[in-house]
N, C-alpha and C. Protein backbone atom coordinates (compact mmCIF):
# COMPACT_ATOMS: atom_id res chain seq x y z
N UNK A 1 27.53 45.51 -42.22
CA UNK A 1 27.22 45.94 -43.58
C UNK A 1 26.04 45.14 -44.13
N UNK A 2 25.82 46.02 -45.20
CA UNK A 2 23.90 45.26 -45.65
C UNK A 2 24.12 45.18 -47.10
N UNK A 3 25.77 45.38 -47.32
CA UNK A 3 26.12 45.20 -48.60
C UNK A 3 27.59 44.49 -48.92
N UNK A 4 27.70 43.80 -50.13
CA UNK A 4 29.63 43.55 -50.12
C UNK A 4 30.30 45.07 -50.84
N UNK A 5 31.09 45.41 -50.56
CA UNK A 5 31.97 46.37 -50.42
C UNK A 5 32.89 45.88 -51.62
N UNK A 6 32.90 46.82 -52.53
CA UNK A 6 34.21 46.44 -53.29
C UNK A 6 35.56 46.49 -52.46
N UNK A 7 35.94 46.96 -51.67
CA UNK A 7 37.40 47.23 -51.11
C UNK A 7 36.58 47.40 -49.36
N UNK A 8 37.59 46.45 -48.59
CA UNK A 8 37.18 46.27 -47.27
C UNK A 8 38.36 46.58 -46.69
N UNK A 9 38.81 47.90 -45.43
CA UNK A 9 40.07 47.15 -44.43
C UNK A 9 40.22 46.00 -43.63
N UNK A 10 39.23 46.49 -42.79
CA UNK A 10 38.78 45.69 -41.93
C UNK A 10 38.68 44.00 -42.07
N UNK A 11 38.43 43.69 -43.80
CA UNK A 11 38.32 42.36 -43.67
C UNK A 11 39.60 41.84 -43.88
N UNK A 12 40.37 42.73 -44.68
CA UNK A 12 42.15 42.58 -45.43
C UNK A 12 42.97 42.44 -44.36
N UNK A 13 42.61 43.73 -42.92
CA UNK A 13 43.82 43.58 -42.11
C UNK A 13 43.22 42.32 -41.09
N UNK A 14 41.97 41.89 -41.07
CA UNK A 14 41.70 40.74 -39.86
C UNK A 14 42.41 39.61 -40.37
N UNK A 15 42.27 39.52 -42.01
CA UNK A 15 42.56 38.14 -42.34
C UNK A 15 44.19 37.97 -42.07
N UNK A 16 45.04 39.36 -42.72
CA UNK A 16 46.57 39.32 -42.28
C UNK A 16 46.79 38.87 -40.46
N UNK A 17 46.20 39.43 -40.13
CA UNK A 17 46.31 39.35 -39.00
C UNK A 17 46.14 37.53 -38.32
N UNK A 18 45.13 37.79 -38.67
CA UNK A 18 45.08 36.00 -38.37
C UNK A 18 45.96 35.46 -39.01
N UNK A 19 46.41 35.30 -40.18
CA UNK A 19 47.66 34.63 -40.95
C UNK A 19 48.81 34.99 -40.23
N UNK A 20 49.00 35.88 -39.73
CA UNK A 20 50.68 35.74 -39.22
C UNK A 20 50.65 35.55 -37.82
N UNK A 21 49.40 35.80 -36.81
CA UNK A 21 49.28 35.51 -35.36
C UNK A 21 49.36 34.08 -35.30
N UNK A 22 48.21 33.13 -35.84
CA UNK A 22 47.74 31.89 -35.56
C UNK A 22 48.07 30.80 -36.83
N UNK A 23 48.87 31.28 -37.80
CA UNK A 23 48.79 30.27 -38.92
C UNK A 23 50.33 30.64 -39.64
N UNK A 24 51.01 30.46 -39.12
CA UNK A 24 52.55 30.76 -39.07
C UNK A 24 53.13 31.14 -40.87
N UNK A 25 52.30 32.53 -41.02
CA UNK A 25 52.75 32.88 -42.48
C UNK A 25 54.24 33.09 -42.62
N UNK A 26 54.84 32.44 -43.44
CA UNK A 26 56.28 32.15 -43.90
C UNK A 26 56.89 33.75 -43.79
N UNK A 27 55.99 34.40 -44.26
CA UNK A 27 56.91 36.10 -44.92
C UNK A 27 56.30 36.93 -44.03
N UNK A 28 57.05 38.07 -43.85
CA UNK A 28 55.93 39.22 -43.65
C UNK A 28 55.18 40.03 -44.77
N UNK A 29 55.01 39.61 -45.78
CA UNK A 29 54.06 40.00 -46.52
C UNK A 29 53.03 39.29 -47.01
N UNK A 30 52.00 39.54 -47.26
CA UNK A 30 50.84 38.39 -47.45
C UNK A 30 50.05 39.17 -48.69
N UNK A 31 49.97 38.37 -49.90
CA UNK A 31 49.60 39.19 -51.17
C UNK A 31 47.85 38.46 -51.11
N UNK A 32 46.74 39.22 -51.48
CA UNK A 32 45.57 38.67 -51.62
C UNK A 32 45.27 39.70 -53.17
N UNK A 33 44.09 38.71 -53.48
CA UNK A 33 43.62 39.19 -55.32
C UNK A 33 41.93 39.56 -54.92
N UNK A 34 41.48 40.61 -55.07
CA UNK A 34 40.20 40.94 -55.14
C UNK A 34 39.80 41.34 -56.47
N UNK A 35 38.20 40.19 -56.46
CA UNK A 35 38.05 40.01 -58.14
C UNK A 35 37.35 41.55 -58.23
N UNK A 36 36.81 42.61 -57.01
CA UNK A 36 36.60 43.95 -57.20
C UNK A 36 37.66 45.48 -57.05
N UNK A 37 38.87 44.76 -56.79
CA UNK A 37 39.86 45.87 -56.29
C UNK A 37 41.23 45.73 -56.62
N UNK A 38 41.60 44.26 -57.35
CA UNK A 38 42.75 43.76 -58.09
C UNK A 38 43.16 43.29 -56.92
N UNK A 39 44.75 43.72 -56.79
CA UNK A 39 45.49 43.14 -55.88
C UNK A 39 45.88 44.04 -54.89
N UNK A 40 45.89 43.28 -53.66
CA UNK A 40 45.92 44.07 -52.21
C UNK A 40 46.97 43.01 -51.31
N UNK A 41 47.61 43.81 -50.74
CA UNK A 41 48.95 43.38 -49.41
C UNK A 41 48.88 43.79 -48.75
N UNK A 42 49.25 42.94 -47.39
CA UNK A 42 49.62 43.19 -46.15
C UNK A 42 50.98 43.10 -45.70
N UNK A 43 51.76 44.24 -45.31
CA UNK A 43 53.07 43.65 -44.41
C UNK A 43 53.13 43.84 -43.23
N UNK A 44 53.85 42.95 -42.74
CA UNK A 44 54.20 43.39 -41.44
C UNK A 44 55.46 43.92 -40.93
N UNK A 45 55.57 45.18 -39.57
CA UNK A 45 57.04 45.24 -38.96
C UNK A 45 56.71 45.57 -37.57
N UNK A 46 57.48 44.42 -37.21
CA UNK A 46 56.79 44.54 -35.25
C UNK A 46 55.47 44.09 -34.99
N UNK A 47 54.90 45.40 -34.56
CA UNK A 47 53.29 44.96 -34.39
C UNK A 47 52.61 46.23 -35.26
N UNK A 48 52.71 46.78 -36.43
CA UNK A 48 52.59 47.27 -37.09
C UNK A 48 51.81 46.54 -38.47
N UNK A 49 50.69 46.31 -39.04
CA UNK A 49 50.79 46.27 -40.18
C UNK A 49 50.12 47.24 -41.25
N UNK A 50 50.75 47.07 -42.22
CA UNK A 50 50.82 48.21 -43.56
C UNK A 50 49.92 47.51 -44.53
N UNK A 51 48.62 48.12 -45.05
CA UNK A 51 47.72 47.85 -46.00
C UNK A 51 48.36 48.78 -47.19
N UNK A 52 48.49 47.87 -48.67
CA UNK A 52 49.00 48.29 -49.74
C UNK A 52 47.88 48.42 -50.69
N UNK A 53 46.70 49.50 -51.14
CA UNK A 53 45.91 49.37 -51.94
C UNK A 53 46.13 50.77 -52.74
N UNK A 54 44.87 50.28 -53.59
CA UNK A 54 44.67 50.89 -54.79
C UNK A 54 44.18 52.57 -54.44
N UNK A 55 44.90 53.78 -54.68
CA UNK A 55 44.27 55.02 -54.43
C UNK A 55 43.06 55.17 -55.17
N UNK A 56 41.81 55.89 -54.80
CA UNK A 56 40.94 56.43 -55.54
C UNK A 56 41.13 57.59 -55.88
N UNK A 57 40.20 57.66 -57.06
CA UNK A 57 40.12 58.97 -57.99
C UNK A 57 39.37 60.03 -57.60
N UNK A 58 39.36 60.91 -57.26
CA UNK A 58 38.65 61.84 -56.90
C UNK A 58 37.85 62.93 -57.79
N UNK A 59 36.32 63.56 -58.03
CA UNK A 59 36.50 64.79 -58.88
C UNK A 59 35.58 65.50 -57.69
N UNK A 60 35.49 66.88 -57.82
CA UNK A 60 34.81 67.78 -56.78
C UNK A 60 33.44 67.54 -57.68
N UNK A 61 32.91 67.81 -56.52
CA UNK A 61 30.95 68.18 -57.31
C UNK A 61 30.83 69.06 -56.46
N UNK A 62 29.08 68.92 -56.93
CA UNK A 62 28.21 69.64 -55.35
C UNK A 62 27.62 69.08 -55.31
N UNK A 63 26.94 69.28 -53.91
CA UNK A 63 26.54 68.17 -52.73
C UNK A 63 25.25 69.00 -52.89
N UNK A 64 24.12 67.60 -52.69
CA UNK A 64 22.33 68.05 -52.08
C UNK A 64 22.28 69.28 -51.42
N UNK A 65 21.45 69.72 -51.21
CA UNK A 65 20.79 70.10 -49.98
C UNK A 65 20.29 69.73 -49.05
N UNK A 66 19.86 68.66 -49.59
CA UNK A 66 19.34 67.47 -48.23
C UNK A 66 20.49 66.48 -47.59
N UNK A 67 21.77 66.63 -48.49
CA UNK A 67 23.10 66.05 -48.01
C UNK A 67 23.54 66.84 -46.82
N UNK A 68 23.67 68.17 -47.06
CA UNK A 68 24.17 69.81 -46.03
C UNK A 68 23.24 69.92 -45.20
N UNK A 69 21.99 69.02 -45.17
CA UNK A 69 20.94 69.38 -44.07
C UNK A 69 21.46 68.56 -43.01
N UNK A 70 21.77 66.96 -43.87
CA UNK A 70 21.40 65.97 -42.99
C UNK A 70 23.24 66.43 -41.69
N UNK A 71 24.14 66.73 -42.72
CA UNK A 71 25.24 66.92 -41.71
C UNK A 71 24.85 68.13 -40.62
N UNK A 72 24.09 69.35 -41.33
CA UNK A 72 24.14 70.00 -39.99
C UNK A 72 24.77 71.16 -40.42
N UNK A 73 25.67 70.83 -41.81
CA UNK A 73 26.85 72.04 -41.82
C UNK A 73 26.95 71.44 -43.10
N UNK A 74 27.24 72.40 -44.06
CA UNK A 74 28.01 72.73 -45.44
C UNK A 74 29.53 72.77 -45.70
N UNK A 75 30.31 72.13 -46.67
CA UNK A 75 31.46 71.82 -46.51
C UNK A 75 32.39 72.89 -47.11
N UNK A 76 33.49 72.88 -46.85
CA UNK A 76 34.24 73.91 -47.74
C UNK A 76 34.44 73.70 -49.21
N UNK A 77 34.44 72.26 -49.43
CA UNK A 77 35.01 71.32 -50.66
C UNK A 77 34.39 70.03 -50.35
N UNK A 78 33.53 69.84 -51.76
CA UNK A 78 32.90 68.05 -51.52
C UNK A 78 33.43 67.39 -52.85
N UNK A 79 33.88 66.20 -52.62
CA UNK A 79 34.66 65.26 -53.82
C UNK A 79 33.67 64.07 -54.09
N UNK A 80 33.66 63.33 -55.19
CA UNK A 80 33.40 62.27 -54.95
C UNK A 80 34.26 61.24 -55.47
N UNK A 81 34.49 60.20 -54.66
CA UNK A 81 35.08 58.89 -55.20
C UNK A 81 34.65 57.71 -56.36
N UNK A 82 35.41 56.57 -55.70
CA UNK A 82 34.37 55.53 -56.68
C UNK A 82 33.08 54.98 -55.90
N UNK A 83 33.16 55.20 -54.90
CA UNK A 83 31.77 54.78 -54.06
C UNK A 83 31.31 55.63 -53.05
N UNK A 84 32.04 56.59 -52.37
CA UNK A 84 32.11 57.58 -51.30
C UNK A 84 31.89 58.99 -51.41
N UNK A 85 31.45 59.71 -51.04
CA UNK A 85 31.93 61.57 -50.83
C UNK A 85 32.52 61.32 -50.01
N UNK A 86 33.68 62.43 -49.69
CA UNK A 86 34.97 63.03 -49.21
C UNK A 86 34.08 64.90 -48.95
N UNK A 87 33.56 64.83 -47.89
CA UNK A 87 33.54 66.49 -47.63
C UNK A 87 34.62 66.97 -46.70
N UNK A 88 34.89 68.28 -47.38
CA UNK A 88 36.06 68.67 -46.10
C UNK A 88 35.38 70.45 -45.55
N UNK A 89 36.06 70.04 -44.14
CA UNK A 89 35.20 71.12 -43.19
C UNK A 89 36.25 72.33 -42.73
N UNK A 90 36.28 73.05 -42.12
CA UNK A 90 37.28 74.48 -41.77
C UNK A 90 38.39 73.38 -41.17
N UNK A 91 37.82 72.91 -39.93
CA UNK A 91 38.75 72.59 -39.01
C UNK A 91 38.19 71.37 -37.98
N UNK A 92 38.61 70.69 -37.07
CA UNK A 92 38.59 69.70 -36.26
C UNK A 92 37.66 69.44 -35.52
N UNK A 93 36.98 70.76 -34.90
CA UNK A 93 35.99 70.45 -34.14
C UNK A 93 34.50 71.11 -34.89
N UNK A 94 34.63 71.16 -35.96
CA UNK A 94 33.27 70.52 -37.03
C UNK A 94 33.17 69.39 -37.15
N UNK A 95 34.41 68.84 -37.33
CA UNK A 95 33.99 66.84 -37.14
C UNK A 95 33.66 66.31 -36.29
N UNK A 96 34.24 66.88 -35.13
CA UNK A 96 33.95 66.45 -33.28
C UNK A 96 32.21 66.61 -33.33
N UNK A 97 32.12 67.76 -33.55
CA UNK A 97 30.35 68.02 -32.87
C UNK A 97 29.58 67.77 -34.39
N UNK A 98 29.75 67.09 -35.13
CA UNK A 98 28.31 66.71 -35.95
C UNK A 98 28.03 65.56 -35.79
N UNK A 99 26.42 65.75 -35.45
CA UNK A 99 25.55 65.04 -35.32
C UNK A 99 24.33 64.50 -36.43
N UNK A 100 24.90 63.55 -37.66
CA UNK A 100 24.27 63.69 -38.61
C UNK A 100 23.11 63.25 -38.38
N UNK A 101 21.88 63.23 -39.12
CA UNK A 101 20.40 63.03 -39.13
C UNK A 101 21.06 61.41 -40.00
N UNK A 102 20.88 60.12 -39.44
CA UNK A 102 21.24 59.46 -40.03
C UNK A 102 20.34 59.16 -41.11
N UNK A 103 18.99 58.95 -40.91
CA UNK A 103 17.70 58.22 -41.88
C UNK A 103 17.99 59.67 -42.95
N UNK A 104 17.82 60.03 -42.86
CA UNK A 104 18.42 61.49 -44.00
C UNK A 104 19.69 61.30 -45.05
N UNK A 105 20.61 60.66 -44.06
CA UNK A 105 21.88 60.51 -44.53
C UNK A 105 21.88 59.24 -45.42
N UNK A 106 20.95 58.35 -44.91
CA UNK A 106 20.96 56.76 -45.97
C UNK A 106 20.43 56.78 -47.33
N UNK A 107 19.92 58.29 -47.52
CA UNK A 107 19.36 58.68 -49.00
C UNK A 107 20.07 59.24 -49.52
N UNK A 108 21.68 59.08 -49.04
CA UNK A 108 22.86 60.16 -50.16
C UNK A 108 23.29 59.57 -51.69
N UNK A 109 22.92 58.16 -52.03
CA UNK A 109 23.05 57.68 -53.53
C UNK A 109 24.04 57.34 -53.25
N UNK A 110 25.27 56.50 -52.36
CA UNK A 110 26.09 56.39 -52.42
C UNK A 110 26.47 55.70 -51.35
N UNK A 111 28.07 54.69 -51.20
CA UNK A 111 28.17 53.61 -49.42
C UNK A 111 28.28 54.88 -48.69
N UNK A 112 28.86 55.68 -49.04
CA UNK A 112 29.30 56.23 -47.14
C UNK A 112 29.67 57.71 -47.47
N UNK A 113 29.47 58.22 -46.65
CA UNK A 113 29.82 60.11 -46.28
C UNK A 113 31.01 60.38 -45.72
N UNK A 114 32.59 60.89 -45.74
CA UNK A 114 33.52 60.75 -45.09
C UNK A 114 33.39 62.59 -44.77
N UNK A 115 33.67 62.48 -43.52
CA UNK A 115 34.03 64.37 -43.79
C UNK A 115 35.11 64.52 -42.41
N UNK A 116 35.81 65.21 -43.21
CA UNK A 116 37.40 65.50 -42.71
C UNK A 116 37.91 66.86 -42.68
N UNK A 117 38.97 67.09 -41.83
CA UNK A 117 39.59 68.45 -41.44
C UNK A 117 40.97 68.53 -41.46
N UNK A 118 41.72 69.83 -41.41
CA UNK A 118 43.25 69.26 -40.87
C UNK A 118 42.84 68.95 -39.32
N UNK A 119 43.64 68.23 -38.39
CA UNK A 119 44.18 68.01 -37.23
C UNK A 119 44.99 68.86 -37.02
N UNK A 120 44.62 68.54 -35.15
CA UNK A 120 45.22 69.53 -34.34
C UNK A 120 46.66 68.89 -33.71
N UNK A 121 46.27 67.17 -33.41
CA UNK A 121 47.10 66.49 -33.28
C UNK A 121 47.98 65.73 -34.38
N UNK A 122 47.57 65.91 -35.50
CA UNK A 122 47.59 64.93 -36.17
C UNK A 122 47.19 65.80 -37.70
N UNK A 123 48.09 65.18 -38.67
CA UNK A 123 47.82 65.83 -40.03
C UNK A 123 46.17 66.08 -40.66
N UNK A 124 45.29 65.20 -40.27
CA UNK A 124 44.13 64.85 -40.76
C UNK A 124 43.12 64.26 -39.94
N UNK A 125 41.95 64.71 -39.82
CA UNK A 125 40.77 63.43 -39.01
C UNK A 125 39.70 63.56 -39.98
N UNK A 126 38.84 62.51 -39.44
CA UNK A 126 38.09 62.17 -40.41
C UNK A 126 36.89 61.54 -39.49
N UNK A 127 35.61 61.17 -40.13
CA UNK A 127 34.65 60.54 -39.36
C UNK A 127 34.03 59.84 -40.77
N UNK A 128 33.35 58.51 -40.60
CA UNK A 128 32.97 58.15 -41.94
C UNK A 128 31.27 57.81 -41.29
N UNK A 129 30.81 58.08 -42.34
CA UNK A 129 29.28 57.52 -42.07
C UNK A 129 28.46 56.68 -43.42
N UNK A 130 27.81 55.86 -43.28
CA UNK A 130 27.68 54.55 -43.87
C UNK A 130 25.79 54.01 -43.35
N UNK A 131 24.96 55.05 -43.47
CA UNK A 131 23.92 54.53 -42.77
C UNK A 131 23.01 53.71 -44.01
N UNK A 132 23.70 54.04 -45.04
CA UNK A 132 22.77 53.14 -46.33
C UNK A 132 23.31 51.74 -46.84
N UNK A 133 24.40 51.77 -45.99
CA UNK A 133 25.12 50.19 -46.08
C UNK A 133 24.89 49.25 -44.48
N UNK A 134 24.16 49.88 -43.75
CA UNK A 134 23.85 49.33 -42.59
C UNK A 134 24.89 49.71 -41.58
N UNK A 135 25.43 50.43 -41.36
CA UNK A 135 26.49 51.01 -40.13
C UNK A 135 26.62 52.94 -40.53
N UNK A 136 25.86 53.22 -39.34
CA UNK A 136 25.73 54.62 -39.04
C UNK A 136 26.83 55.03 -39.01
N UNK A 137 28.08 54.52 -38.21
CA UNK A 137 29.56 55.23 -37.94
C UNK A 137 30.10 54.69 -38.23
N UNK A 138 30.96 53.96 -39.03
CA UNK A 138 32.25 53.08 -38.74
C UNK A 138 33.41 53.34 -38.03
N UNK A 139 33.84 52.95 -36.61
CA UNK A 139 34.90 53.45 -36.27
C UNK A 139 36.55 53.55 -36.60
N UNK A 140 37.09 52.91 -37.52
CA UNK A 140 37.68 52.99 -38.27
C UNK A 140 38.20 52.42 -39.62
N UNK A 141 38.11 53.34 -40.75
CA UNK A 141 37.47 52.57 -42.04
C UNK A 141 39.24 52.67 -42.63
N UNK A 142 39.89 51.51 -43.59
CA UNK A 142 40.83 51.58 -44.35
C UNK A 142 40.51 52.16 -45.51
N UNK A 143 39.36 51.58 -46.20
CA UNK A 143 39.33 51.98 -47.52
C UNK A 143 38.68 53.56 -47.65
N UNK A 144 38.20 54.34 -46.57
CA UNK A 144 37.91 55.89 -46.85
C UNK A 144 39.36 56.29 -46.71
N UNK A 145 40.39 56.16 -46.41
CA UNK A 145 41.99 56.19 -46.45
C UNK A 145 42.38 56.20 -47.75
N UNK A 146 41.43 55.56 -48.79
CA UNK A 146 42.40 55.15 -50.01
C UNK A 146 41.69 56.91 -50.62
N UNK A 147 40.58 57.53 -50.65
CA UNK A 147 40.13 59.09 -50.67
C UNK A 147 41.18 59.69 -50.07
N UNK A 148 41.15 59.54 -48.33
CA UNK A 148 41.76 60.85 -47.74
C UNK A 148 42.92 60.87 -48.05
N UNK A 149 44.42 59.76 -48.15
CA UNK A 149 45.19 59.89 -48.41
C UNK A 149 45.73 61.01 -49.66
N UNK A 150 45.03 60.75 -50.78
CA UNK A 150 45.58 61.54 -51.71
C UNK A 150 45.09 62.70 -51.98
N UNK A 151 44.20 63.15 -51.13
CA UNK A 151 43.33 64.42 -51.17
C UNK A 151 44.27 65.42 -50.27
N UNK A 152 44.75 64.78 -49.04
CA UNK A 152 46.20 65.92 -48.10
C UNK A 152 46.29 65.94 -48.46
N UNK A 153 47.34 64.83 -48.81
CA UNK A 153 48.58 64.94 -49.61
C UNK A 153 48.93 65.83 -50.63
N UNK A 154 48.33 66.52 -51.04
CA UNK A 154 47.84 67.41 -52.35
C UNK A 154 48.51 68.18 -51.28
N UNK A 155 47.04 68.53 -50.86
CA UNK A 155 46.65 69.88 -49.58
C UNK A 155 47.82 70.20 -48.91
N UNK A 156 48.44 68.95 -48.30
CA UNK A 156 49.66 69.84 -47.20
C UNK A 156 51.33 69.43 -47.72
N UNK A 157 50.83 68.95 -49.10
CA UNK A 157 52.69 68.70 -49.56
C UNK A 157 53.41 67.88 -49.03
N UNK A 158 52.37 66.74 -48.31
CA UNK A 158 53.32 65.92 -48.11
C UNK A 158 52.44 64.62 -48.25
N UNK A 159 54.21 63.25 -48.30
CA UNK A 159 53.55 61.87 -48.78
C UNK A 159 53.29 61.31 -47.72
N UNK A 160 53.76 61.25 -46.60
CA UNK A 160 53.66 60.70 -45.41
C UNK A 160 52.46 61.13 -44.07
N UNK A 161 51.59 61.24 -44.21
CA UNK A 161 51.47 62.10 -42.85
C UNK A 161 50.51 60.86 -41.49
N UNK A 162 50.05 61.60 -40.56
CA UNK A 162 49.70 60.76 -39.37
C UNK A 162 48.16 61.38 -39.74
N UNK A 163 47.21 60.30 -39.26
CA UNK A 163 46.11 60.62 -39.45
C UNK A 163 45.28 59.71 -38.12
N UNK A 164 43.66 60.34 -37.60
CA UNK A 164 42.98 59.76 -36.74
C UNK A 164 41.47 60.18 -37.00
N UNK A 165 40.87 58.56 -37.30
CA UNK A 165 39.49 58.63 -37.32
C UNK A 165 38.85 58.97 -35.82
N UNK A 166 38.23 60.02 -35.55
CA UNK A 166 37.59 60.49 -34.32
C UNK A 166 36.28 60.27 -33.68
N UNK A 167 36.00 58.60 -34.62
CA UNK A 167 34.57 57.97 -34.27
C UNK A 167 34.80 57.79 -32.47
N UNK A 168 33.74 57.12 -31.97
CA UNK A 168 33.72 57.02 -30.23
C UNK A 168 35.16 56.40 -30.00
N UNK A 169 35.20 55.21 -31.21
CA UNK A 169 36.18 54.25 -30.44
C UNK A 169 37.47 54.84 -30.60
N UNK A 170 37.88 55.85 -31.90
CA UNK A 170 39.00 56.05 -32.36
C UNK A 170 40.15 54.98 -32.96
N UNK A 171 40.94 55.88 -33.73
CA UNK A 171 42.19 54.90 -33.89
C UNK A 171 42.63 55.54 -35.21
N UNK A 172 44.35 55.55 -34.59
CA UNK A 172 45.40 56.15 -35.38
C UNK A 172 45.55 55.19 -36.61
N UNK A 173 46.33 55.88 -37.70
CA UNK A 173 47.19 55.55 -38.82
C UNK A 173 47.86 56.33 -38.95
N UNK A 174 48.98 55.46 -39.93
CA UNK A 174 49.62 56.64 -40.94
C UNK A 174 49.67 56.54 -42.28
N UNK A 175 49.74 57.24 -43.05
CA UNK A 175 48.94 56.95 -44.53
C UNK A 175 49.97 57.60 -45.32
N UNK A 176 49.80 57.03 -46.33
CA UNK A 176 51.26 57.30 -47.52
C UNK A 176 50.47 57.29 -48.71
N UNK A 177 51.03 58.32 -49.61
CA UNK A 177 50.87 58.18 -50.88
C UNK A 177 51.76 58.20 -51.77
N UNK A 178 51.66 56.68 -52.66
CA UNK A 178 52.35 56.77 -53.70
C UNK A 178 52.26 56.58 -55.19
N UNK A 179 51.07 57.91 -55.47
CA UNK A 179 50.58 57.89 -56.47
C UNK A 179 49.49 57.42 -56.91
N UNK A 180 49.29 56.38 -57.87
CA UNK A 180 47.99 54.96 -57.66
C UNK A 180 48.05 54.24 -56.82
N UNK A 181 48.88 54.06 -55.66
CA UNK A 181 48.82 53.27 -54.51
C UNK A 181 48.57 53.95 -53.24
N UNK A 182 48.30 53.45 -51.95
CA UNK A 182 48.27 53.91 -51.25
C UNK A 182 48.72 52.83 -49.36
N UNK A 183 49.60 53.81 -48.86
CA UNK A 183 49.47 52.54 -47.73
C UNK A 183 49.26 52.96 -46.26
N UNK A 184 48.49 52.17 -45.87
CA UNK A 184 47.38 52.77 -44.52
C UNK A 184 47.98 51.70 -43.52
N UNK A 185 48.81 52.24 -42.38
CA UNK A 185 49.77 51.50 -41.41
C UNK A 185 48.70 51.85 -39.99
N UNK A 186 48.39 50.43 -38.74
CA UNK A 186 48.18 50.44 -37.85
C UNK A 186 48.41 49.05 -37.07
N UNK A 187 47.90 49.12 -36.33
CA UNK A 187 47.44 48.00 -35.53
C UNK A 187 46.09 47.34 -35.30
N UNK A 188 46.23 45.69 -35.20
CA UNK A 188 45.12 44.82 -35.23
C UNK A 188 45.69 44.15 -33.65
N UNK A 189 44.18 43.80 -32.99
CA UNK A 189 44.98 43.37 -31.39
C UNK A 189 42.95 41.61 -31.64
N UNK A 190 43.43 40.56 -31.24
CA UNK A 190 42.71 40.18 -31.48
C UNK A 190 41.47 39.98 -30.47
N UNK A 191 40.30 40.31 -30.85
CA UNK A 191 39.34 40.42 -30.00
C UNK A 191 38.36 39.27 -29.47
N UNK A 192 38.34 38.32 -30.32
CA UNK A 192 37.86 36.96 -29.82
C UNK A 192 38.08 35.87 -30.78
N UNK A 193 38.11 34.65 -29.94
CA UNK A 193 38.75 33.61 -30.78
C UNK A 193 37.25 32.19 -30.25
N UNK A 194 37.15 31.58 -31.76
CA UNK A 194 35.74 31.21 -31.46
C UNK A 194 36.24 29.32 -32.14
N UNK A 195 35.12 28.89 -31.78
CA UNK A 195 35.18 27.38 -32.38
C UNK A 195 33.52 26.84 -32.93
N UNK A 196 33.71 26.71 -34.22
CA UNK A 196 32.41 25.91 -34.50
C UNK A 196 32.59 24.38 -34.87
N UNK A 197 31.45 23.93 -34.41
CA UNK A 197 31.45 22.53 -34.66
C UNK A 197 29.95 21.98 -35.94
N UNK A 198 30.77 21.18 -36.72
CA UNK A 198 30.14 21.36 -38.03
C UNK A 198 29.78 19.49 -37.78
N UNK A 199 28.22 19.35 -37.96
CA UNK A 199 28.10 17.68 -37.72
C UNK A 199 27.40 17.68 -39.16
N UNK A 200 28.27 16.20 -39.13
CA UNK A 200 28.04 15.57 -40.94
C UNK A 200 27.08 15.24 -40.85
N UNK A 201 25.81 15.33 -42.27
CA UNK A 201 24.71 15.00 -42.65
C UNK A 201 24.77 13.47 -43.13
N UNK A 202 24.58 12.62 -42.76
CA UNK A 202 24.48 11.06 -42.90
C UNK A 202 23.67 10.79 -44.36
């Protein structure tokens, strides 16, 4: 990123993660305060953990023309959030095969482009793009979750459902809505463990 993010997953579930792997957190829940997003939790069950945040608000607009160029394709329904569009497409493999014009896409006025379908496997997919915050794809984002969650949920009548970002790397959730909250359940596996050495200035 080439920016701070009001609401991060990625940084919420690394830090849980490190707290209960390597730093023997007392509970399985771990409460943190963001001076941009209020208050945010982590729990854990098994090897499962559950991100507890704030849902966003959604209203429909319309989208550029140079937004519908850069995807390739025009949406059925475009929303916007507090920092994001939410476009939604017919079906699954409109998300699979677009190939956005990214330098196109970093002029949308906004962090990131999410555009989503129902699933074939799965209640929902999604792909997020982010080329004006310095990351073309993100392979899997929590906080475009705190959008998609309550946007199904509407859509298919239900609070619970299974969802999969279909970037290269992939990766499941399951996402709940409960109202102004929202909670985005997966897995964190740790990918490297580092040591710096800090020498005192005399």
């Amino acid at each position: 990123m080439k920016l701070e993010v009001d609401l991060c997953g990625h940084a919420t579930l690394a830090t849980a993660h490190v707290l209960f792997e390597y730093f023997d957190h007392p509970s399985d829940v771990i409460a943190f305060n963001s001076p941009r997003s209020g208050g945010l939790s982590v729990s854990r069950s098994g090897d499962t953990l559950t991100l507890d945040f704030p849902a966003d608000t959604l209203k429909e607009v319309e989208v550029s023309a140079n937004l519908v160029d850069a995807l390739g394709r025009a949406p059925l329904k475009a929303l916007k959030g507090k920092t994001d569009y939410l476009l939604i497409y017919p079906d699954q493999q409109d998300i699979e095969e677009m190939k956005p014009d990214f330098g196109q896409l970093a002029g949308a006025g906004v962090r990131g482009v999410i555009v989503s379908a129902k699933g074939v496997e799965v209640d929902f997919v999604s792909r997020f793009f982010a080329p004006g915050a310095g990351i073309n794809e993100d392979p899997v984002t929590g906080s475009a979750h705190t959008s998609l969650t309550p946007y199904w949920s509407e859509v298919l009548g239900k609070k619970k459902m299974s969802a999969r970002q279909i970037s290269e790397r992939r990766g499941d959730l399951v996402c709940e809505n409960l109202g102004d909250r929202v909670k985005i359940s997966g897995q964190a596996v740790t990918y490297m463990v580092g040591e710096i050495f800090i020498q005192a200035i005399k």
